[in-house]
C-alpha atoms as a PDB file:
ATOM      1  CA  UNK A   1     -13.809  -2.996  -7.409  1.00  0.00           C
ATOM      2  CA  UNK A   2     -14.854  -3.643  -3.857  1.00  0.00           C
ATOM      3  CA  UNK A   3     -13.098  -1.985  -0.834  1.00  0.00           C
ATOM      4  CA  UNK A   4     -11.052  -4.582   1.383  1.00  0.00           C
ATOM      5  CA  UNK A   5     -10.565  -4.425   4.754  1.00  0.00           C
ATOM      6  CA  UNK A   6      -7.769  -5.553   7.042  1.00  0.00           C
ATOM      7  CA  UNK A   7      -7.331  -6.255  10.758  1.00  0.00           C
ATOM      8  CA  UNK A   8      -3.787  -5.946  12.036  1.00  0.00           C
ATOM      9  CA  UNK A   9      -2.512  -8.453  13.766  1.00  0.00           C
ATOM     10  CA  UNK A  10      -0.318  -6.825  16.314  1.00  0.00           C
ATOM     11  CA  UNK A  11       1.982  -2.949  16.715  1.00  0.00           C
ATOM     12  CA  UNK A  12       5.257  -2.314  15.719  1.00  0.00           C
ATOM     13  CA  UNK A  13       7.543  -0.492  18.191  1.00  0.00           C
ATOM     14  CA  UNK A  14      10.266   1.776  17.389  1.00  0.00           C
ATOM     15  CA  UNK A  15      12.394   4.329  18.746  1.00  0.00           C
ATOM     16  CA  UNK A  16      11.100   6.895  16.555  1.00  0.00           C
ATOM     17  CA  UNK A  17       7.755   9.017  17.986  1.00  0.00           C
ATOM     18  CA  UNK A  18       8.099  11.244  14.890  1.00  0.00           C
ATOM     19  CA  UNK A  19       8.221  11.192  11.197  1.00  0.00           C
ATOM     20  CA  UNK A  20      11.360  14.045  10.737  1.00  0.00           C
ATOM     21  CA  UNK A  21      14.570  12.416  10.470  1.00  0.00           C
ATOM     22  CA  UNK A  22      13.578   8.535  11.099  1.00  0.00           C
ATOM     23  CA  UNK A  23      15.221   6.148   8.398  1.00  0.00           C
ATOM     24  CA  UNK A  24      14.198   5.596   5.226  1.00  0.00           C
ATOM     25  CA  UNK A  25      14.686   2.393   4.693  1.00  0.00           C
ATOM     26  CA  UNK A  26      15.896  -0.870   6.792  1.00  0.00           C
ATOM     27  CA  UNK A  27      19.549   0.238   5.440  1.00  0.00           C
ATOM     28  CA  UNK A  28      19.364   3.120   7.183  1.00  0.00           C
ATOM     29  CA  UNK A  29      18.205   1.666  10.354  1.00  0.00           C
ATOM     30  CA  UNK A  30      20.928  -0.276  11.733  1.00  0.00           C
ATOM     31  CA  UNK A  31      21.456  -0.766  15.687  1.00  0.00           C
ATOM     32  CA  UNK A  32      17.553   0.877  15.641  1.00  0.00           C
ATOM     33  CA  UNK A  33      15.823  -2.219  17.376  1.00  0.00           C
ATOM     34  CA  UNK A  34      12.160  -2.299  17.986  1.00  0.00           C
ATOM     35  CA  UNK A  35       9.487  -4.515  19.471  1.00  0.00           C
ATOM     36  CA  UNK A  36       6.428  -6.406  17.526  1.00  0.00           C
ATOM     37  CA  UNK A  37       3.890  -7.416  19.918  1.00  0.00           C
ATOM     38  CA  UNK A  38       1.922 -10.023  18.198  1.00  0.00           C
ATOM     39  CA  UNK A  39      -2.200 -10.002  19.426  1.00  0.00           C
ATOM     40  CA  UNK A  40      -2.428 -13.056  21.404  1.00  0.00           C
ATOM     41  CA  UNK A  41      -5.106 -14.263  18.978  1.00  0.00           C
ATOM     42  CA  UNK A  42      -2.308 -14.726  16.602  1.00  0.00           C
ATOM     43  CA  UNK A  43       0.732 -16.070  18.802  1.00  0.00           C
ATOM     44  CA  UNK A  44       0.345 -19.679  18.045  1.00  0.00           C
ATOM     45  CA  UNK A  45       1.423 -18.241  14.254  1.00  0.00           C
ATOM     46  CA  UNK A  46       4.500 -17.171  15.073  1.00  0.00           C
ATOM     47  CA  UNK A  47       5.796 -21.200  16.235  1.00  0.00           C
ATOM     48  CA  UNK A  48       8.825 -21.819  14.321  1.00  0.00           C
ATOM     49  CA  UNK A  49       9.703 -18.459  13.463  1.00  0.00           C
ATOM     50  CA  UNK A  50      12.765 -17.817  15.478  1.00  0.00           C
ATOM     51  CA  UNK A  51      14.517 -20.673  12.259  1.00  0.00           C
ATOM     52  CA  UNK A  52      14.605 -17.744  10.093  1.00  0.00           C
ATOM     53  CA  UNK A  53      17.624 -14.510  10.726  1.00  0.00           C
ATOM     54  CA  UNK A  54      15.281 -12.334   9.048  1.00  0.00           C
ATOM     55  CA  UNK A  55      11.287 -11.098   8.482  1.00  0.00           C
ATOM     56  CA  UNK A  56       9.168  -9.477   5.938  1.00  0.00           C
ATOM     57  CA  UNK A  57       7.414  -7.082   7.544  1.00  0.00           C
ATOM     58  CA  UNK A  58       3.645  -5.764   6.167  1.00  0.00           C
ATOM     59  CA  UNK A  59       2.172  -2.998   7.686  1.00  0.00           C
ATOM     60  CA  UNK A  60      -0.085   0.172   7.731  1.00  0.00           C
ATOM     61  CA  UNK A  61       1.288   3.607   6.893  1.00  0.00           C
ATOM     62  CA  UNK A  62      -0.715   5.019   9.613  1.00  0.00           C
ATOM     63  CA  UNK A  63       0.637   8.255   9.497  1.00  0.00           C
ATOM     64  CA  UNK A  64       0.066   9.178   6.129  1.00  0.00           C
ATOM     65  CA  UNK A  65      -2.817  10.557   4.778  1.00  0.00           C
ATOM     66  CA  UNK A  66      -3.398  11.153   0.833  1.00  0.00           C
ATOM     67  CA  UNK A  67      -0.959  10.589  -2.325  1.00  0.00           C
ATOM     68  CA  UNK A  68       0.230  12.078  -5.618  1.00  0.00           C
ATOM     69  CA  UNK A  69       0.580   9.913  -8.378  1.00  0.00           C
ATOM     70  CA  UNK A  70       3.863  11.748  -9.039  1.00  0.00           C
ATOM     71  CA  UNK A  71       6.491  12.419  -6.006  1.00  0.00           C
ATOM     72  CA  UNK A  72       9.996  13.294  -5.473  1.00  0.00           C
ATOM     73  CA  UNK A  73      11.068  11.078  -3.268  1.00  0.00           C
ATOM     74  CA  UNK A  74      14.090  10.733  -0.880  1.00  0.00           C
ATOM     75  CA  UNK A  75      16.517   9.074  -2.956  1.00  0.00           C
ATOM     76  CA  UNK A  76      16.598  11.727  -5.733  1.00  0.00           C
ATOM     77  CA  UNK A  77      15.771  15.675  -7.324  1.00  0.00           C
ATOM     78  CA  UNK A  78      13.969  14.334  -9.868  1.00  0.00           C
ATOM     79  CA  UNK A  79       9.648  13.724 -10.007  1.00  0.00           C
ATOM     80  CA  UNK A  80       9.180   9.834 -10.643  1.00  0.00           C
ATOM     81  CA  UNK A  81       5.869   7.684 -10.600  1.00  0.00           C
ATOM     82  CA  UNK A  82       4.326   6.651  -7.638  1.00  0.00           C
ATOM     83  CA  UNK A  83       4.762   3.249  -8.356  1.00  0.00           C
ATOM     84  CA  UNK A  84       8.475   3.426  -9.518  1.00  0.00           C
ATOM     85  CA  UNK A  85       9.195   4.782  -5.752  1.00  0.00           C
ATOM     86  CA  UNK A  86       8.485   3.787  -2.286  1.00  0.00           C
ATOM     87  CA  UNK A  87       6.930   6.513  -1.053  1.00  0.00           C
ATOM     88  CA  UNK A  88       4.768   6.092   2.064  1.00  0.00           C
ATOM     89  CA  UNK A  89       1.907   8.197   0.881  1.00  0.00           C
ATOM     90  CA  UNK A  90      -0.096   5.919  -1.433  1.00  0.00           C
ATOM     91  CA  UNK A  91      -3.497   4.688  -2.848  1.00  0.00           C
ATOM     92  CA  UNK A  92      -3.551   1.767  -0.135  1.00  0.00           C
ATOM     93  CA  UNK A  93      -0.691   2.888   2.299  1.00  0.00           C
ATOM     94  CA  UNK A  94       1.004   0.003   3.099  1.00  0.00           C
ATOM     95  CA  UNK A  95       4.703  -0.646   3.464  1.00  0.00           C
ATOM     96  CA  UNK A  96       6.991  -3.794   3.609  1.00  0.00           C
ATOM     97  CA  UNK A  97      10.293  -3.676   5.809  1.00  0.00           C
ATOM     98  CA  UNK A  98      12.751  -6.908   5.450  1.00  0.00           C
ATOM     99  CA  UNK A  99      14.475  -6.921   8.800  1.00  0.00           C
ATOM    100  CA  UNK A 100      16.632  -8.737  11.058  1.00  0.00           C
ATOM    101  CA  UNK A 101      15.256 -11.256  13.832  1.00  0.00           C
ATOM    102  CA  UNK A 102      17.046 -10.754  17.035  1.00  0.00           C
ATOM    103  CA  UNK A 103      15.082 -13.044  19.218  1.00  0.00           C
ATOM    104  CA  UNK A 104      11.339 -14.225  20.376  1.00  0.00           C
ATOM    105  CA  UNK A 105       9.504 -13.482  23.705  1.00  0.00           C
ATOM    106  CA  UNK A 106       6.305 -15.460  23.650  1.00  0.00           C
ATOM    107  CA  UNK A 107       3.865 -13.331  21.345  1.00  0.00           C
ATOM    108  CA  UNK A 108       7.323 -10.566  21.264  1.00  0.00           C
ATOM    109  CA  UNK A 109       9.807 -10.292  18.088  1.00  0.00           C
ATOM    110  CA  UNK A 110      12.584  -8.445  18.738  1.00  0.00           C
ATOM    111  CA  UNK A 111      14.063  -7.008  15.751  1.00  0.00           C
ATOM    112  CA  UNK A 112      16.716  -4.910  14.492  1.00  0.00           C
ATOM    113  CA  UNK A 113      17.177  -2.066  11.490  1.00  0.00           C
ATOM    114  CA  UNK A 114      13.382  -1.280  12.254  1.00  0.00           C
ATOM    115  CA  UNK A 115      12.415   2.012  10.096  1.00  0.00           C
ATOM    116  CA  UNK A 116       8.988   2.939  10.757  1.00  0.00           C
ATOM    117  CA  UNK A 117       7.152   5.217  13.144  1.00  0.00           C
ATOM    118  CA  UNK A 118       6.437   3.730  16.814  1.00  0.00           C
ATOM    119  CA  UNK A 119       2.703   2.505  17.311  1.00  0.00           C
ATOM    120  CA  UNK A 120       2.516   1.132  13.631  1.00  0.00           C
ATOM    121  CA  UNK A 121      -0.064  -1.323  12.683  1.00  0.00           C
ATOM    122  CA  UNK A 122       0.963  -4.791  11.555  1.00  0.00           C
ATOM    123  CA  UNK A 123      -0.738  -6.127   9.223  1.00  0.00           C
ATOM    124  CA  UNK A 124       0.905  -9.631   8.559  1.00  0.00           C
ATOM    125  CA  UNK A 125       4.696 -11.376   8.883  1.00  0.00           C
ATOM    126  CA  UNK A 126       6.358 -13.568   6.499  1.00  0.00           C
ATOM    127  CA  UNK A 127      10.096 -15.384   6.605  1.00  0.00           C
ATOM    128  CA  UNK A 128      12.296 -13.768   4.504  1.00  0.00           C
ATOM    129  CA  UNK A 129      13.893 -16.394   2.065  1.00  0.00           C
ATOM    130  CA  UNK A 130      16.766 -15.566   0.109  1.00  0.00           C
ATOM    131  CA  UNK A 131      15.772 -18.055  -2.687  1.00  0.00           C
ATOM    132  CA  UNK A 132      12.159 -16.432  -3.115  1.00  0.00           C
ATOM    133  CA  UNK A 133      12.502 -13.046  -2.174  1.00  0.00           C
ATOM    134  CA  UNK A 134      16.407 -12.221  -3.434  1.00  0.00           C
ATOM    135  CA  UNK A 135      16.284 -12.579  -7.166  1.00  0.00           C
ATOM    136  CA  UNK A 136      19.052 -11.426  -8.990  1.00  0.00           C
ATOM    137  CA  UNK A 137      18.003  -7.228 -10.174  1.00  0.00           C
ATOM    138  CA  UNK A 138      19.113  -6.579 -13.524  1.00  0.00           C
ATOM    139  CA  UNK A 139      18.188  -3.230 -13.221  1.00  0.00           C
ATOM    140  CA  UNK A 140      16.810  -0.682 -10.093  1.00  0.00           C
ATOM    141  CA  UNK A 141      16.048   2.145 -12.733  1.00  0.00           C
ATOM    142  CA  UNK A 142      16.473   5.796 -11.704  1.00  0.00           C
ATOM    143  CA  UNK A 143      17.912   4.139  -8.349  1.00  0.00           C
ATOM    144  CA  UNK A 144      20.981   2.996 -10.076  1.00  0.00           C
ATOM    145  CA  UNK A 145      23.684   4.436  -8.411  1.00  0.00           C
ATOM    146  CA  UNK A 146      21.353   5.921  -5.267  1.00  0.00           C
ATOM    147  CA  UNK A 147      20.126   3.347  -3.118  1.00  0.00           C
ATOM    148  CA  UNK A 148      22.880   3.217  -1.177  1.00  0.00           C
ATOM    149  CA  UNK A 149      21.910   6.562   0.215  1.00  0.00           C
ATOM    150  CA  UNK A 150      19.303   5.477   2.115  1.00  0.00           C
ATOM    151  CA  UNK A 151      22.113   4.652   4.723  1.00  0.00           C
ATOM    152  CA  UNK A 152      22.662   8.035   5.505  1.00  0.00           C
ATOM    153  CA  UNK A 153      19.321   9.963   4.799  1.00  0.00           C
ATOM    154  CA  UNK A 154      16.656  10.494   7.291  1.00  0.00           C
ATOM    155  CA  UNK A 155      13.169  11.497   6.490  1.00  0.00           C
ATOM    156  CA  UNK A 156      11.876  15.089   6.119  1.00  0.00           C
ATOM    157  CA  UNK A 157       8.557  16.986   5.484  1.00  0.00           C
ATOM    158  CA  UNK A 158       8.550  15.682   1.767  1.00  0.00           C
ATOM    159  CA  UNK A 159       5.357  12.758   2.949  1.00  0.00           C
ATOM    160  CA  UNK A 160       3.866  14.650   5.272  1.00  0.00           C
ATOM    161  CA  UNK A 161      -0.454  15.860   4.832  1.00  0.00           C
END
């Protein structure tokens, strides 16, 4: 298969300068509000965006290097798939944050819950729509039960090289 290459199309700003103890997950995140500055190539993309209270977020793990194909991750004790966790160190390391919009600034999105590390390469926005993106789970797996956790737990040394 060939390699593919992306360009990111702006940085994610956060509070956090370090991977110990940032959030997990969006959950985990709340009153953390951050800053995506959009490359002014791009800006014109972003018209009509402030319609929408919330924003998928694609972007580049930046800060991790290498994966295992089995992990413990945060949420649990136990050694799970890769795939069947969302782990930041991976094949193609990218990760997906649903957050809230807080407001627009030109080419600036001000959000909220943000849970990544600060200088984070964005790789591409989309509006988060309830009636596409919110289907009904019938099951979360071995995260029955746990994902409310990821309120309360912070990051460690688990994902680090």
């Amino acid at each position: 298969m060939d390699r593919l290459a992306f360009t990111p199309i702006g940085v994610i700003h956060t509070p956090y300068q370090h991977l110990q103890d940032m959030p997990i997950q969006p959950a985990g995140a709340k009153g953390a509000v951050g800053t995506i500055v959009v490359e002014e190539a791009y800006a014109e993309g972003l018209a009509d965006i402030e319609g929408f209270s919330h924003l998928i977020l694609l972007y580049f793990f930046h800060a991790s290097k290498g994966y295992e194909l089995k992990v413990k991750p945060f949420l649990d004790d136990q050694i799970h798939g890769l795939f069947a966790t969302r782990a930041p160190r991976r094949p193609n390391p990218i990760g997906l944050s649903i957050v809230p919009l807080l407001r627009r600034e030109k080419n600036i999105l001000h959000v909220d819950c943000i849970d990544v590390l600060d200088g984070t390469p964005l790789l591409d926005i989309k509006p988060f729509v309830p009636e596409f993106d919110a289907p009904a789970a019938t099951a979360t797996g071995w995260l029955e039960g746990k994902a409310n956790l990821a309120r309360r737990l912070r990051s460690d040394e688990r994902f680090r090289e």
